[in-house]
N, C-alpha and C. Protein backbone atom coordinates (compact mmCIF):
# COMPACT_ATOMS: atom_id res chain seq x y z
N UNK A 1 204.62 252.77 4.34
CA UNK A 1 204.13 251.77 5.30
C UNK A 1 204.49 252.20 6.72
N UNK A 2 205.42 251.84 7.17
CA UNK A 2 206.28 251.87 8.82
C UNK A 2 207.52 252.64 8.41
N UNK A 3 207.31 254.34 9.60
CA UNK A 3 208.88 254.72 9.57
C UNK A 3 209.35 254.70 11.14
N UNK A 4 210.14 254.67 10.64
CA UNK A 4 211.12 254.79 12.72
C UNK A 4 211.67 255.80 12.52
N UNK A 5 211.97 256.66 13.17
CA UNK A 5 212.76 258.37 13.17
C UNK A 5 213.43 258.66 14.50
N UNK A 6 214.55 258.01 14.61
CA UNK A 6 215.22 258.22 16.63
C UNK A 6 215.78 259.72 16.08
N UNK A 7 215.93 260.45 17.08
CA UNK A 7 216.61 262.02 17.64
C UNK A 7 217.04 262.12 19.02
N UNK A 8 217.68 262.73 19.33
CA UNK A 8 218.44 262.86 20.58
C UNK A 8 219.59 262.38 21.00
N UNK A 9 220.46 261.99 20.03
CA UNK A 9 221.72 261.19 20.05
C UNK A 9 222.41 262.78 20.24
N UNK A 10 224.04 262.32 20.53
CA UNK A 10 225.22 263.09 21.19
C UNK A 10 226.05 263.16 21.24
N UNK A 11 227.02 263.87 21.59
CA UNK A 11 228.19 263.56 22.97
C UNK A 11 227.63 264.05 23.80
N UNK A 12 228.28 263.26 24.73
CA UNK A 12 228.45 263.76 26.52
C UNK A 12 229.30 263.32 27.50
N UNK A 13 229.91 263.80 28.37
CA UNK A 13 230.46 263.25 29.26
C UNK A 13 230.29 262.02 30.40
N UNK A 14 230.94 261.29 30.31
CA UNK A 14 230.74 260.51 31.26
C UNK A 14 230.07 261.03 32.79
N UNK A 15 228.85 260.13 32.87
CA UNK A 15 227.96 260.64 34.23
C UNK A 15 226.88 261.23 33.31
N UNK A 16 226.56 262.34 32.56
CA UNK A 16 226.33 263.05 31.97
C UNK A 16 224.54 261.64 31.31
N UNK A 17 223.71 262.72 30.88
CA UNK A 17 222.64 262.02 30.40
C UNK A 17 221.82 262.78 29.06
N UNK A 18 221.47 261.29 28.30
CA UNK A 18 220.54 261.53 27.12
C UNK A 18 219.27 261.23 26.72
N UNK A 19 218.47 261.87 25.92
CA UNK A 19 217.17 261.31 26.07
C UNK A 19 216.93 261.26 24.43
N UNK A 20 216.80 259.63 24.18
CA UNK A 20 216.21 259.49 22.94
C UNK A 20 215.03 259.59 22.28
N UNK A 21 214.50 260.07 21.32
CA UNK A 21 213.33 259.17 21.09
C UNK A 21 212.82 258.99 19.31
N UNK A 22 211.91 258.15 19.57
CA UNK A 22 211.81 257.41 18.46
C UNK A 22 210.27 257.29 17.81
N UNK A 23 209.91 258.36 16.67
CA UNK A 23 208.81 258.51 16.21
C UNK A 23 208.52 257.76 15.19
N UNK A 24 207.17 256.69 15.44
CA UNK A 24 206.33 256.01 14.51
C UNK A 24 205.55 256.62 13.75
N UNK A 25 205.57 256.42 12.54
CA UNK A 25 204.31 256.58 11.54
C UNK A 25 204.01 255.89 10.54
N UNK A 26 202.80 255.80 10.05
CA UNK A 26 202.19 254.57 9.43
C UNK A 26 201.49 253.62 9.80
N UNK A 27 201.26 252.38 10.08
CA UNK A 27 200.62 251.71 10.49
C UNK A 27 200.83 250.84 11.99
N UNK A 28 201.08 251.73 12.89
CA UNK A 28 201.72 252.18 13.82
C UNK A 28 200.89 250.99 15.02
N UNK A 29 199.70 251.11 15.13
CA UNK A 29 198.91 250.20 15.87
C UNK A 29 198.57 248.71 16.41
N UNK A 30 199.34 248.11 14.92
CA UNK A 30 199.60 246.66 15.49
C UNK A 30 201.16 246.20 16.20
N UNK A 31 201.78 247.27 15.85
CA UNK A 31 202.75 247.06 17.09
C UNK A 31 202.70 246.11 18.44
N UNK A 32 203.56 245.05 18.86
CA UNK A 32 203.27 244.23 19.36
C UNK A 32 204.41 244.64 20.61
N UNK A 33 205.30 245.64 20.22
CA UNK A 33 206.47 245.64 21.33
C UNK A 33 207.57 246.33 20.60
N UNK A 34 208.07 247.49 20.87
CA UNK A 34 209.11 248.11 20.53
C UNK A 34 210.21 248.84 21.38
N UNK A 35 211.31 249.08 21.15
CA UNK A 35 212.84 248.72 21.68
C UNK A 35 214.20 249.73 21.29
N UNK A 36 214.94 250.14 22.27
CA UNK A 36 216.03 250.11 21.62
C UNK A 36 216.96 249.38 21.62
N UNK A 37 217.70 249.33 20.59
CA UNK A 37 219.21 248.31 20.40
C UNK A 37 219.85 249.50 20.45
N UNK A 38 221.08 248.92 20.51
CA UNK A 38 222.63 249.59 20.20
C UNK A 38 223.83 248.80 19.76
N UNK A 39 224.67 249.26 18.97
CA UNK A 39 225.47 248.52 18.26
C UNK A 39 226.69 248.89 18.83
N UNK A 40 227.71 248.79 19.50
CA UNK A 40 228.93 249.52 19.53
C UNK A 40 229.87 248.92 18.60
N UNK A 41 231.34 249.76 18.54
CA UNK A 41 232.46 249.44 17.47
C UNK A 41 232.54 247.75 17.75
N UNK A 42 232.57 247.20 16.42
CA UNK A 42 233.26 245.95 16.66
C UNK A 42 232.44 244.66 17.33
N UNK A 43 230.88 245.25 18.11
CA UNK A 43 230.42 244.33 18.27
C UNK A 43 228.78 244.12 17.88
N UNK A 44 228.32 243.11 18.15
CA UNK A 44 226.81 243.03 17.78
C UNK A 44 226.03 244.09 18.17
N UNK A 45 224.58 244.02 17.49
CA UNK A 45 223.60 244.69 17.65
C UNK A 45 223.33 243.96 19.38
N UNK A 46 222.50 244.93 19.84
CA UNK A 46 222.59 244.39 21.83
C UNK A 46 220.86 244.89 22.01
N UNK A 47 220.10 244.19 22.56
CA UNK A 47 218.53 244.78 23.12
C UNK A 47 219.14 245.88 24.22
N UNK A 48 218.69 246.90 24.43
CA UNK A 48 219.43 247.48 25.26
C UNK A 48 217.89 247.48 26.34
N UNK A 49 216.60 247.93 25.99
CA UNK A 49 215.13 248.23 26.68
C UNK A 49 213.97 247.98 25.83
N UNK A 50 212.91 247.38 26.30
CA UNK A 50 211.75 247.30 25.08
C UNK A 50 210.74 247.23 26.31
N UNK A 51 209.87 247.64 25.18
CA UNK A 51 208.44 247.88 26.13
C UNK A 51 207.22 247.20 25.08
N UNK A 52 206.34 246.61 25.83
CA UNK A 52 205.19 245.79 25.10
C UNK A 52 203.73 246.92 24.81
N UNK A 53 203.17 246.33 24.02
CA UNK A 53 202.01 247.28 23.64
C UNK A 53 200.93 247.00 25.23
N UNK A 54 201.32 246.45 26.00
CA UNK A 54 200.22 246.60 27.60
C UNK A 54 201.34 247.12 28.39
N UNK A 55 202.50 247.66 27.93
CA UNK A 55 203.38 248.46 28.67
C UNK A 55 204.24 247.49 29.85
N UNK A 56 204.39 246.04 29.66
CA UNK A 56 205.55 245.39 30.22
C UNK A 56 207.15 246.01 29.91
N UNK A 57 208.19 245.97 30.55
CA UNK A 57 209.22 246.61 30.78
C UNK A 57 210.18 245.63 30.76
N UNK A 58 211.50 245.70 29.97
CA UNK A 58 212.90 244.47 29.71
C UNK A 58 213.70 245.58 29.67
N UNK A 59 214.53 244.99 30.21
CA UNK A 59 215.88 245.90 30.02
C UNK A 59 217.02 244.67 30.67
N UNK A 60 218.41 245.55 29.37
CA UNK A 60 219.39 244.63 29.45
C UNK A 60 220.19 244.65 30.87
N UNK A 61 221.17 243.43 30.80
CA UNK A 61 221.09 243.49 32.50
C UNK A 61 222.63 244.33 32.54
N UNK A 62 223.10 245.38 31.76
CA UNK A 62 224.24 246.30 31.80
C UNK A 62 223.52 247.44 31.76
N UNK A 63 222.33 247.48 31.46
CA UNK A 63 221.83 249.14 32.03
C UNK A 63 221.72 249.26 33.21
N UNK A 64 221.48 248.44 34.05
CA UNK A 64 221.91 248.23 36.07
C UNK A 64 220.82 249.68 36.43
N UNK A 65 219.39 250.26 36.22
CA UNK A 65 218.86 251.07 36.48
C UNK A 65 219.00 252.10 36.47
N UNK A 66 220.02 252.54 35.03
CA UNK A 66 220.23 254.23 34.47
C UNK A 66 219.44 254.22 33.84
N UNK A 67 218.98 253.40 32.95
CA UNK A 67 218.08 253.96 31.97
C UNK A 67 216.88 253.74 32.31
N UNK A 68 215.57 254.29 31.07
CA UNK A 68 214.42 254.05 31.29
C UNK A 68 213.23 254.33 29.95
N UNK A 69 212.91 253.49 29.70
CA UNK A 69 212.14 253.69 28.79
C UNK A 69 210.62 253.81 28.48
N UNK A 70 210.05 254.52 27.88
CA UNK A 70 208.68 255.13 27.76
C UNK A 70 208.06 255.30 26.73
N UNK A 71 206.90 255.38 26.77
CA UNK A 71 206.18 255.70 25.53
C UNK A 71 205.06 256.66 25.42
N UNK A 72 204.94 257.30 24.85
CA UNK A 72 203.24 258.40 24.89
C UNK A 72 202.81 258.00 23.13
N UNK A 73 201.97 257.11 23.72
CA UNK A 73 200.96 256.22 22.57
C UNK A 73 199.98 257.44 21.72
N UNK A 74 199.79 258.52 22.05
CA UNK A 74 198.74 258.90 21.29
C UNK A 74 199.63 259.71 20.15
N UNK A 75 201.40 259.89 20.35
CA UNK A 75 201.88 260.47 19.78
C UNK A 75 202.80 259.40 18.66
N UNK A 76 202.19 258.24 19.26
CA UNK A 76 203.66 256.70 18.68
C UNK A 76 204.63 256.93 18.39
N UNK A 77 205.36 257.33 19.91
CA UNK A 77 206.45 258.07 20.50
C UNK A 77 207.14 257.26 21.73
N UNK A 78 208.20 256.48 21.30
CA UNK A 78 209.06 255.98 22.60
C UNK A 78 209.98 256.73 22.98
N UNK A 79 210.72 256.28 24.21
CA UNK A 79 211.93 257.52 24.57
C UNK A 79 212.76 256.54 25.32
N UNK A 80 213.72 256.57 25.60
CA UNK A 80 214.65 256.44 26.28
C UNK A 80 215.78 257.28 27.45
N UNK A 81 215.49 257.47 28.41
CA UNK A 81 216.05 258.27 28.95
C UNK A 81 217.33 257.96 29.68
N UNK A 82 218.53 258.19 29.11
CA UNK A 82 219.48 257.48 29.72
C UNK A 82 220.25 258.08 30.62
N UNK A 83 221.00 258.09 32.02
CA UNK A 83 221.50 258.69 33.05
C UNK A 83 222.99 257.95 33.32
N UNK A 84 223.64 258.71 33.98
CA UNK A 84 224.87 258.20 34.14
C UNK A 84 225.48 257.45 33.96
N UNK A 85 225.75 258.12 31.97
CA UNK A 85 226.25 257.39 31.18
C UNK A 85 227.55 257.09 31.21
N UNK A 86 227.99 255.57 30.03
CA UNK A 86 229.56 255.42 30.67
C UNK A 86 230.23 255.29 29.15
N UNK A 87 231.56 255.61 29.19
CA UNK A 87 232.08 255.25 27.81
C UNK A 87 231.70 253.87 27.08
N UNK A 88 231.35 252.46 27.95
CA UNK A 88 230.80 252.22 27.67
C UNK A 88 229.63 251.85 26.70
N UNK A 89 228.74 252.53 26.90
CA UNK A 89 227.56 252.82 26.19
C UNK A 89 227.34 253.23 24.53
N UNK A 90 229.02 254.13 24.60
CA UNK A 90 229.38 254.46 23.20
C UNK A 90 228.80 253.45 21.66
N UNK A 91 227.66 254.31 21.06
CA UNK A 91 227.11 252.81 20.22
C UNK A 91 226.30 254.17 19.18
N UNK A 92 225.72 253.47 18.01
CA UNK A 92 224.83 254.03 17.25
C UNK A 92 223.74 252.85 17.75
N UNK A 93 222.55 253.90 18.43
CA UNK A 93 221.20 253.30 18.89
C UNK A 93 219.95 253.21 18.29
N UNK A 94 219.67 252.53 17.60
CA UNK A 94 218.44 251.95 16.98
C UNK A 94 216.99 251.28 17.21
N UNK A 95 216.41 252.55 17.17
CA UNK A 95 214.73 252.09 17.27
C UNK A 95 214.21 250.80 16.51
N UNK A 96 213.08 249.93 17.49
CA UNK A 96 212.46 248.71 16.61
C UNK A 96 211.07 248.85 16.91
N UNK A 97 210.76 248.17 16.20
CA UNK A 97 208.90 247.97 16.39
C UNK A 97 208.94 246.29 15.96
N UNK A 98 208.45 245.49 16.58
CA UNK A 98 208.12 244.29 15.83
C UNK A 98 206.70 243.78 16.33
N UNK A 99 206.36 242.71 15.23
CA UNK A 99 204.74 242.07 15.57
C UNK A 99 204.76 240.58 15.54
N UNK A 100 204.15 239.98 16.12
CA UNK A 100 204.14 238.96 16.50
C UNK A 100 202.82 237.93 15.71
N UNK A 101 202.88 236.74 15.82
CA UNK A 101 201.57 236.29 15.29
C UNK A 101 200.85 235.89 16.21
N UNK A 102 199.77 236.57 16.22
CA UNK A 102 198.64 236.27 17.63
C UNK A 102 199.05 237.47 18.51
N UNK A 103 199.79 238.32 18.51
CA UNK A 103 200.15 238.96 19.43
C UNK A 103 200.77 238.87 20.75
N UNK A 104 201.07 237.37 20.34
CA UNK A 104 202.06 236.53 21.33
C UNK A 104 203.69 236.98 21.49
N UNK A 105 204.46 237.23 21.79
CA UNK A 105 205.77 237.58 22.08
C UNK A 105 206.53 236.66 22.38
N UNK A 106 206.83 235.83 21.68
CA UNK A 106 207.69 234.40 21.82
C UNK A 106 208.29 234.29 20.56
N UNK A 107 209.39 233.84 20.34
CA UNK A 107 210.12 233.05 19.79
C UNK A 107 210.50 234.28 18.41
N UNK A 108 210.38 234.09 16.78
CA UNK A 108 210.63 234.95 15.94
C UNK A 108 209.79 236.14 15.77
N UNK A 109 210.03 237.22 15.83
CA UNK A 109 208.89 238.65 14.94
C UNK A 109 208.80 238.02 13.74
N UNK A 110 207.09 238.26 13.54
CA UNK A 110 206.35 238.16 12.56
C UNK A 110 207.34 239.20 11.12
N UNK A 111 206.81 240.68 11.73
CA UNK A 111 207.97 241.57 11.32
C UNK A 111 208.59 242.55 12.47
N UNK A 112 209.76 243.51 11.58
CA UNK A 112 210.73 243.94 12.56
C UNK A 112 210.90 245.31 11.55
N UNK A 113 210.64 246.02 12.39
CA UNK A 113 211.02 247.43 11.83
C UNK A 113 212.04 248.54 12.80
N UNK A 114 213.22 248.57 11.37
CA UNK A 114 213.74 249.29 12.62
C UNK A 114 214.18 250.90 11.62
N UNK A 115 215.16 251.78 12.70
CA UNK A 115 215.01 253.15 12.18
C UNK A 115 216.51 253.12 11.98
N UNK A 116 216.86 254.36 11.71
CA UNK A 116 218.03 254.76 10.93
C UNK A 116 219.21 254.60 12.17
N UNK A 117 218.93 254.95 13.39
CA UNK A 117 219.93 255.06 14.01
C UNK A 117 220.53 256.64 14.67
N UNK A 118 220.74 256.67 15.71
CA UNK A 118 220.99 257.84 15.75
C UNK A 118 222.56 257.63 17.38
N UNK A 119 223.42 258.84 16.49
CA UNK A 119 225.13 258.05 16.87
C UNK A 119 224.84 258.69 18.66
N UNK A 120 225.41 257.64 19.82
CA UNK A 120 225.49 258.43 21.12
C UNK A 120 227.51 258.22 21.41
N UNK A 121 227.79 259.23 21.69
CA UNK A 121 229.44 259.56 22.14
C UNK A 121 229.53 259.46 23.59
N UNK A 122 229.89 258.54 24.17
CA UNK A 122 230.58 259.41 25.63
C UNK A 122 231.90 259.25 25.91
N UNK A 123 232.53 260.29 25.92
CA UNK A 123 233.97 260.53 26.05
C UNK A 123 234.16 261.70 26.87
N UNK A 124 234.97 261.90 27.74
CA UNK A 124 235.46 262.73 28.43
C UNK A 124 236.94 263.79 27.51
């Protein structure tokens, strides 16, 4: 049906930058809006950036304009490009896709697909 596949996870140094991304396949098109999370030690899953299928833009308000997120649709391919990163950030980051009913973006996903995860380090 729906796979999620993130790559580009790391270490790196603090300051230092990564670029994720996160390949769809399957039934890839009704996608209504997809995202990354991140989980760090000990605490919840967190929206970290999501982008809508007409290409609206969210981002959490601790990314403060390092990061940035993208998509090249003909490949159903998001990315994340993250910049002066902080220990912080330290999390296993997880691709989503979810759909909505009506294609409305309110309240619960219809469904929610997410990917395996892929670990980011920053430590000096």
């Amino acid at each position: 049906q729906v796979q999620l596949v993130e790559s580009g996870g790391g270490w790196v140094q603090p300051g230092g930058s990564l670029k994720l991304s996160c390949a769809a396949s399957g039934n890839t098109f009704s996608f209504d809006a997809m995202g990354w999370y991140r989980q760090r030690p000990g605490k919840q899953r967190e929206m970290v950036a999501a982008i809508t299928s007409r290409g609206t833009l969210n981002y959490a308000a601790f990314v403060e304009g390092r990061f940035t997120i993208s998509r090249h649709n003909a490949k159903n391919t998001v990315y994340l490009q993250m910049n002066s990163l902080k220990t912080e950030d330290t999390a296993v980051y997880y691709c989503n896709a979810a759909t909505y009913r009506g294609g409305v973006i309110v309240g619960t996903a219809e469904y929610d697909y997410w990917g395996q995860g892929t670990q980011v380090t920053v430590s000096s």
